[in-house]
Protein backbone atom coordinates (compact mmCIF):
# COMPACT_ATOMS: atom_id res chain seq x y z
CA UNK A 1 0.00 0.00 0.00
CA UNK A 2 1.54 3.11 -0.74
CA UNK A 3 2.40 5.76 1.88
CA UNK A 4 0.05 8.34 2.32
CA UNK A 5 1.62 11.56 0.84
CA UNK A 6 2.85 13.99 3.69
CA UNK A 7 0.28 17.14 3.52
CA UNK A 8 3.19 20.43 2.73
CA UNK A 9 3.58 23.08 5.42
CA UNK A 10 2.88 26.21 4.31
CA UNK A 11 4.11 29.31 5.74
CA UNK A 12 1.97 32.56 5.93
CA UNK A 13 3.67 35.48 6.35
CA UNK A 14 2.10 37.40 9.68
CA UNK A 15 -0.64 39.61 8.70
CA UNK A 16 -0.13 43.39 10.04
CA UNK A 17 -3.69 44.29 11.95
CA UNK A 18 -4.38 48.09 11.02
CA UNK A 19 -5.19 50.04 13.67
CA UNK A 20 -7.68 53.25 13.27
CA UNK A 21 -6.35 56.18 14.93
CA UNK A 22 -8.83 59.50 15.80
CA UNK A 23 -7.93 62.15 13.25
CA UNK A 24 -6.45 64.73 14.90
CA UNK A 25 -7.82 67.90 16.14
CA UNK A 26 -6.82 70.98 15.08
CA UNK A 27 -4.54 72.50 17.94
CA UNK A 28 -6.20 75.75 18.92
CA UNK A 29 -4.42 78.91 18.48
CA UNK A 30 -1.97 80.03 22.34
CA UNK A 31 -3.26 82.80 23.45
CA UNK A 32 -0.18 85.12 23.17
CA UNK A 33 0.56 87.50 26.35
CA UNK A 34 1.63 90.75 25.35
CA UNK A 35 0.39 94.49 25.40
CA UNK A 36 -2.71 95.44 22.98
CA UNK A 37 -4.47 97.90 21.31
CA UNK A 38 -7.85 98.64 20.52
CA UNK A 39 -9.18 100.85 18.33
CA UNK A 40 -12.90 102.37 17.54
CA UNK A 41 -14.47 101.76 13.65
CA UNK A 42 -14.65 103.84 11.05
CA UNK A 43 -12.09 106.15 12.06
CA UNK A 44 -14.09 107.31 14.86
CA UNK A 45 -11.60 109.38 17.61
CA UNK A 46 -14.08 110.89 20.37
CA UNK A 47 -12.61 112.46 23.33
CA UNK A 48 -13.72 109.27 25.56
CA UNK A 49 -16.16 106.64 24.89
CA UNK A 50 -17.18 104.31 27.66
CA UNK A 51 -18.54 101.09 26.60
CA UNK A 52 -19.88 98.54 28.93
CA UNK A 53 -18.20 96.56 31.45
CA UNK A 54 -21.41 94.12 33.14
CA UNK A 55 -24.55 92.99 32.33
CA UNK A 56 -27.31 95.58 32.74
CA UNK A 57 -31.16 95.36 31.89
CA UNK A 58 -30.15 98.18 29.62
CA UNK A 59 -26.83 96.95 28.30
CA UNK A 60 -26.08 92.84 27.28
CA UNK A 61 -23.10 91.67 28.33
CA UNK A 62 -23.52 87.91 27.61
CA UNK A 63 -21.25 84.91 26.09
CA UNK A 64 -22.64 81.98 25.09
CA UNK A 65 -20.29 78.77 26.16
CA UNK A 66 -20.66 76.33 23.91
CA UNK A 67 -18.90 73.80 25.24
CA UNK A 68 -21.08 74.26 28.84
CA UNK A 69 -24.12 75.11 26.30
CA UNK A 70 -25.66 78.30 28.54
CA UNK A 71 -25.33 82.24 28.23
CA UNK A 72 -22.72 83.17 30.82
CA UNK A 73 -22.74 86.64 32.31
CA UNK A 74 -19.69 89.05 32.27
CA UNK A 75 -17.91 91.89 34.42
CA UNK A 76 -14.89 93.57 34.66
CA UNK A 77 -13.60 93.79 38.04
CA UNK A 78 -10.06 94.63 38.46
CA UNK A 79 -9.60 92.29 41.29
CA UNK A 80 -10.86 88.67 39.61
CA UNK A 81 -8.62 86.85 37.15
CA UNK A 82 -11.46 86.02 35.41
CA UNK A 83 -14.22 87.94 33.22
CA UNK A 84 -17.07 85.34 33.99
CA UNK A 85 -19.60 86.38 37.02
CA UNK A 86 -19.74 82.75 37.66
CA UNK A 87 -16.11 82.73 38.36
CA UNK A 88 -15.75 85.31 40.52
CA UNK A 89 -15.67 85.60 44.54
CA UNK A 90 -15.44 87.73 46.93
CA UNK A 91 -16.23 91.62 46.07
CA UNK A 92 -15.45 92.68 43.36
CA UNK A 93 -14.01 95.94 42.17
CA UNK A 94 -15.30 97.25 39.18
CA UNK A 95 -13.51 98.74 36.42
CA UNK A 96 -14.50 101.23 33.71
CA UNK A 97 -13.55 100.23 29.87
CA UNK A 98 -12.74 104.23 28.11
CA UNK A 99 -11.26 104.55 24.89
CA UNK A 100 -9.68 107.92 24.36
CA UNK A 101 -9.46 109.67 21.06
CA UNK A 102 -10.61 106.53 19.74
CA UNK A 103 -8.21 104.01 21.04
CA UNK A 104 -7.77 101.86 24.15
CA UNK A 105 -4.34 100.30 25.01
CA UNK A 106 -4.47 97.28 27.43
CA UNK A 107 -0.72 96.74 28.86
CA UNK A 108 -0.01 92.33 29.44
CA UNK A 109 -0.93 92.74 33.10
CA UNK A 110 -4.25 93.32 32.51
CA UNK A 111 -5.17 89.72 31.14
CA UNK A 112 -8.72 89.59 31.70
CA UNK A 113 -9.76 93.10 30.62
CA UNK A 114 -7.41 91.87 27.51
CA UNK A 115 -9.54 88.45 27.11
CA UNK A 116 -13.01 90.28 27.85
CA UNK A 117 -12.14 92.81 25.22
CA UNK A 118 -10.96 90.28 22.58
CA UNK A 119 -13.10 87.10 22.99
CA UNK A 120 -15.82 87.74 24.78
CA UNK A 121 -17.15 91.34 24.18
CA UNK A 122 -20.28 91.43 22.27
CA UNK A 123 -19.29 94.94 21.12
CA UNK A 124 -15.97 93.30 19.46
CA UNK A 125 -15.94 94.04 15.69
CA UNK A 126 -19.08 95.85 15.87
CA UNK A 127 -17.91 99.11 17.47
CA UNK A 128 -13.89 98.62 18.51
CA UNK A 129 -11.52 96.29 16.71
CA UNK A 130 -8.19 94.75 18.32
CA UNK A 131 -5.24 96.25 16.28
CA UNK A 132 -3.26 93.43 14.42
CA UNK A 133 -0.25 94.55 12.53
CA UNK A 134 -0.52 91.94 10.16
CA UNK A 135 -4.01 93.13 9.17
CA UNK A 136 -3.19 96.18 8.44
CA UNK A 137 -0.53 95.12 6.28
CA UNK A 138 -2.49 93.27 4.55
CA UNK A 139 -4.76 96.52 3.91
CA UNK A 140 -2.08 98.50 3.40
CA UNK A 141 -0.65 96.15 0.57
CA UNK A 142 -4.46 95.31 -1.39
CA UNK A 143 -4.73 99.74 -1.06
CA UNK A 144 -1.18 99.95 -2.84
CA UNK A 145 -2.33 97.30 -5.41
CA UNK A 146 -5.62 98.95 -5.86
CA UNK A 147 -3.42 102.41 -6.53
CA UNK A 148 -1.15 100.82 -9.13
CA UNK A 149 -4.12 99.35 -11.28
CA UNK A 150 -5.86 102.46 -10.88
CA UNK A 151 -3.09 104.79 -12.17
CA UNK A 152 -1.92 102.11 -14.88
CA UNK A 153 -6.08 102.30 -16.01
CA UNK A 154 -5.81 105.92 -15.96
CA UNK A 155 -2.47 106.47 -17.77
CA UNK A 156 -4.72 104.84 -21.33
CA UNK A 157 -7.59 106.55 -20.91
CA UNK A 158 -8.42 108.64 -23.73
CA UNK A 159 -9.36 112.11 -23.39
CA UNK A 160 -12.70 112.38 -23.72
CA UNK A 161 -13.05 109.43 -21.02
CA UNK A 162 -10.83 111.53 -18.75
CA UNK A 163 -13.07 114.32 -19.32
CA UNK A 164 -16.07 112.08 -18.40
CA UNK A 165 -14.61 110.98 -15.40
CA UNK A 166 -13.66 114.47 -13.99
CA UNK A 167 -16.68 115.33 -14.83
CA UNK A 168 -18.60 113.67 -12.09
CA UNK A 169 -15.75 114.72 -9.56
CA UNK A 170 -15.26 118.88 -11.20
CA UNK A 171 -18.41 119.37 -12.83
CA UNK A 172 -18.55 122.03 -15.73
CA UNK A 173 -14.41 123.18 -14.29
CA UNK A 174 -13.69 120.14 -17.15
CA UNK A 175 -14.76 122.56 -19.80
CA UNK A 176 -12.16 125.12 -19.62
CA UNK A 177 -9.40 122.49 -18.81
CA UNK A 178 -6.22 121.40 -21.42
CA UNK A 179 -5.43 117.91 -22.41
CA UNK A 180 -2.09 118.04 -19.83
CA UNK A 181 -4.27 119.53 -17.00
CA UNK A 182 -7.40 116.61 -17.54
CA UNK A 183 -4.51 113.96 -17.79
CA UNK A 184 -2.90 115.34 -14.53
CA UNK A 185 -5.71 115.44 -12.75
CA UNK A 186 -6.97 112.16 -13.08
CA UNK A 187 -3.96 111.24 -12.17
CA UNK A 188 -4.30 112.20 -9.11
CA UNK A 189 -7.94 111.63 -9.05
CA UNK A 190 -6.92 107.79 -9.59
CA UNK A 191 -4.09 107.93 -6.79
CA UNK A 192 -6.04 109.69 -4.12
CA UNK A 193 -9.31 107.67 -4.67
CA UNK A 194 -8.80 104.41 -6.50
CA UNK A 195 -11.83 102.44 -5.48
CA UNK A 196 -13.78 105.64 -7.11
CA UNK A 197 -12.10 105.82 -9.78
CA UNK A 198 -12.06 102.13 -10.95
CA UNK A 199 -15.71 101.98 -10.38
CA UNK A 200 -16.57 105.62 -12.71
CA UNK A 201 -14.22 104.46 -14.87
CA UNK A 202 -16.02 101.05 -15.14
CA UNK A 203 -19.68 102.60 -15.49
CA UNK A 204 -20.64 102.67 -19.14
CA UNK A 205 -22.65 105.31 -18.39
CA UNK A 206 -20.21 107.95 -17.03
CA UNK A 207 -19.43 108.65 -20.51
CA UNK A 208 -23.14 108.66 -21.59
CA UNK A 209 -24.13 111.30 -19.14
CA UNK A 210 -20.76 113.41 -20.10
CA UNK A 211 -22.28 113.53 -23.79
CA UNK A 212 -25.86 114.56 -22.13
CA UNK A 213 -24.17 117.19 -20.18
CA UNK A 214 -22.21 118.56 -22.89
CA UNK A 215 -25.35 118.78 -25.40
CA UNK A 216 -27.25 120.65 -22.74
CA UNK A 217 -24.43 123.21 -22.51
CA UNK A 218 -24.27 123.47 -25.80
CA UNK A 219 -28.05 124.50 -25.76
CA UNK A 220 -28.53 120.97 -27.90
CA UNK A 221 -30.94 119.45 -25.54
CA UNK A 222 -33.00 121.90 -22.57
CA UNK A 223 -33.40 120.21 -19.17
CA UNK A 224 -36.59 121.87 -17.73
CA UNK A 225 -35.80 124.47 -14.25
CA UNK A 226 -37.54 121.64 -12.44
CA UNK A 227 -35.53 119.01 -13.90
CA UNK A 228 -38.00 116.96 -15.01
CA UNK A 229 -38.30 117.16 -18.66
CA UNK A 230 -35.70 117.00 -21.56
CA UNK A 231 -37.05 118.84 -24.63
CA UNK A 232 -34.87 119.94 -28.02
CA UNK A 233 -33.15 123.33 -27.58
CA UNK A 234 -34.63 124.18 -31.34
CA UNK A 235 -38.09 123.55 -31.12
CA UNK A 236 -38.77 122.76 -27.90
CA UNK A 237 -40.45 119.32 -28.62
CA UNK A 238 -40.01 117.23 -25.40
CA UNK A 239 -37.22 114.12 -25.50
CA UNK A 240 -37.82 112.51 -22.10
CA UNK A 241 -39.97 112.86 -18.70
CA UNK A 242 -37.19 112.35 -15.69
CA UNK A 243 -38.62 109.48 -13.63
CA UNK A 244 -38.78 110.57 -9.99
CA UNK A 245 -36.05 110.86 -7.70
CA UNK A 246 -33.38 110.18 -10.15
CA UNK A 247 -30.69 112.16 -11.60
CA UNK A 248 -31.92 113.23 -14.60
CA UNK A 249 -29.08 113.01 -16.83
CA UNK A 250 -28.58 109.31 -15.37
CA UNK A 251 -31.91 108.65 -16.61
CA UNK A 252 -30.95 110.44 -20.22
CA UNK A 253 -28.16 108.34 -20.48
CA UNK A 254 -30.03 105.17 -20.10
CA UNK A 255 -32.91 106.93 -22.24
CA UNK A 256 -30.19 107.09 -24.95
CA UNK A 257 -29.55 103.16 -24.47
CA UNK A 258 -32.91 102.68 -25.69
CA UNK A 259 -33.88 101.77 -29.69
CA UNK A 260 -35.56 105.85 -29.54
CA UNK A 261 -32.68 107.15 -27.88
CA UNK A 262 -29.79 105.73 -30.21
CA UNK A 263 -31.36 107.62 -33.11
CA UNK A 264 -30.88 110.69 -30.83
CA UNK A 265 -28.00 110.13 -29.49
CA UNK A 266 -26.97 110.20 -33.37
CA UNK A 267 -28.77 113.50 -33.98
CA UNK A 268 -26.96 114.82 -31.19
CA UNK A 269 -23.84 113.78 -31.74
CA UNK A 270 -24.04 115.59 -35.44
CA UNK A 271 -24.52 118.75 -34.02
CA UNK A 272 -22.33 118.71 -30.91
């Protein structure tokens, strides 16, 4: 009887067991100890403004904790370490929160008027900003940028754009200006208020309500004393009722955008 055949070993390499590890959370910024700023909004520089430091009927000073999922009430008191009422013990001495001439500095040793003003203060970003350097870099810089591209736009600008432009800034002044002194001025027009600038120079009808200006100047067109009616300057026959409460040569420029106003914007243009 032949031997039964010997069944082969085989050997399996060990199999590595993955193990699932939590994703990691995102580490929270330090809080960084060091002397701060605070300024009011919109350039606002009172002599003092006093803004609140605990909760009134009259005046909110509330956080909401998320991670404890309630409203938590705040005061200042110059004696706690910490901002939250529910913190506190013992009396407490209460301090005011002035800004003078618009800004507030907060030296390091003042850590929970610091943490009050900058996390906690409903007021924050609404009335007073914390000043960050790098922030206003960043403004700085996207201002400079928005300089460049508006004197690089106003250095092609043909004339009679220019004129348009300066227009809306030096009303009828334009008229009596030279080439050089329209160039040089929107120069400057474009350095001291890009964001203007870009935006005129952007509106199709800036140049629209130029030609409507000129035309009634030029006796052309008549706009009525009560500036509600466009008639010709020869006969009289009206052009255009002024819809209310807009700027009537706004409204003729979009009146020339029309199939009417095309042909007369061609009739004009012949004469002027």
């Amino acid at each position: 009887m032949a031997k039964q055949a010997k069944a082969e070993a085989v050997e399996v390499a060990p199999q590595e067991v993955a193990v699932k590890t939590a994703p990691k959370k995102p580490a929270k910024p330090s809080w960084e100890i060091r002397d701060r700023v605070y300024y009011l909004r919109n350039d606002k520089t009172p002599l003092t403004l006093t803004i609140p430091g605990k909760h009134t009927r009259k005046h909110a000073l509330l956080y909401f904790d998320k991670d404890l999922g309630k409203q938590r009430e705040l005061k200042y008191a110059t004696n706690q370490d910490s901002v939250f009422v529910d913190e506190q013990k013992g009396e407490c001495t209460m301090g005011h929160i002035i800004f003078s001439d618009g800004s507030l500095k907060v030296p390091k040793e003042k850590q929970n008027l610091q943490k009050l003003l900058s996390l906690y203060h409903p007021l924050n970003g609404r009335i007073y900003e914390e000043f960050s350097a790098v922030d206003e870099a960043e403004d700085d810089l996207d201002i400079i940028h928005l300089e460049i591209d508006a004197m690089n736009a106003a250095r092609t600008i043909d004339i009679d754009q220019a004129e348009a432009i300066l227009r809306v800034e030096k009303g009828s002044a334009v008229n009596t200006m030279s080439s050089k002194e329209l160039k040089r001025d929107l120069l400057l027009f474009a350095k001291n208020n890009p964001a203007t600038f870009i935006s005129l120079a952007k509106d199709d009808n800036v140049q629209l309500r130029n030609f409507a200006i000129k035309a009634q100047e030029a006796g052309i067109i008549i706009l009525s004393q009560d500036q509600r009616t466009f008639t010709w300057g020869s006969n009289n026959r009206k052009l255009m009722n002024v819809p209310f409460d807009e700027n009537p040569y706004s409204a003729f420029a979009a009146f020339l955008k029309t199939d009417e106003g095309v042909e007369i914007y061609k009739s004009i243009d012949k004469k002027l």
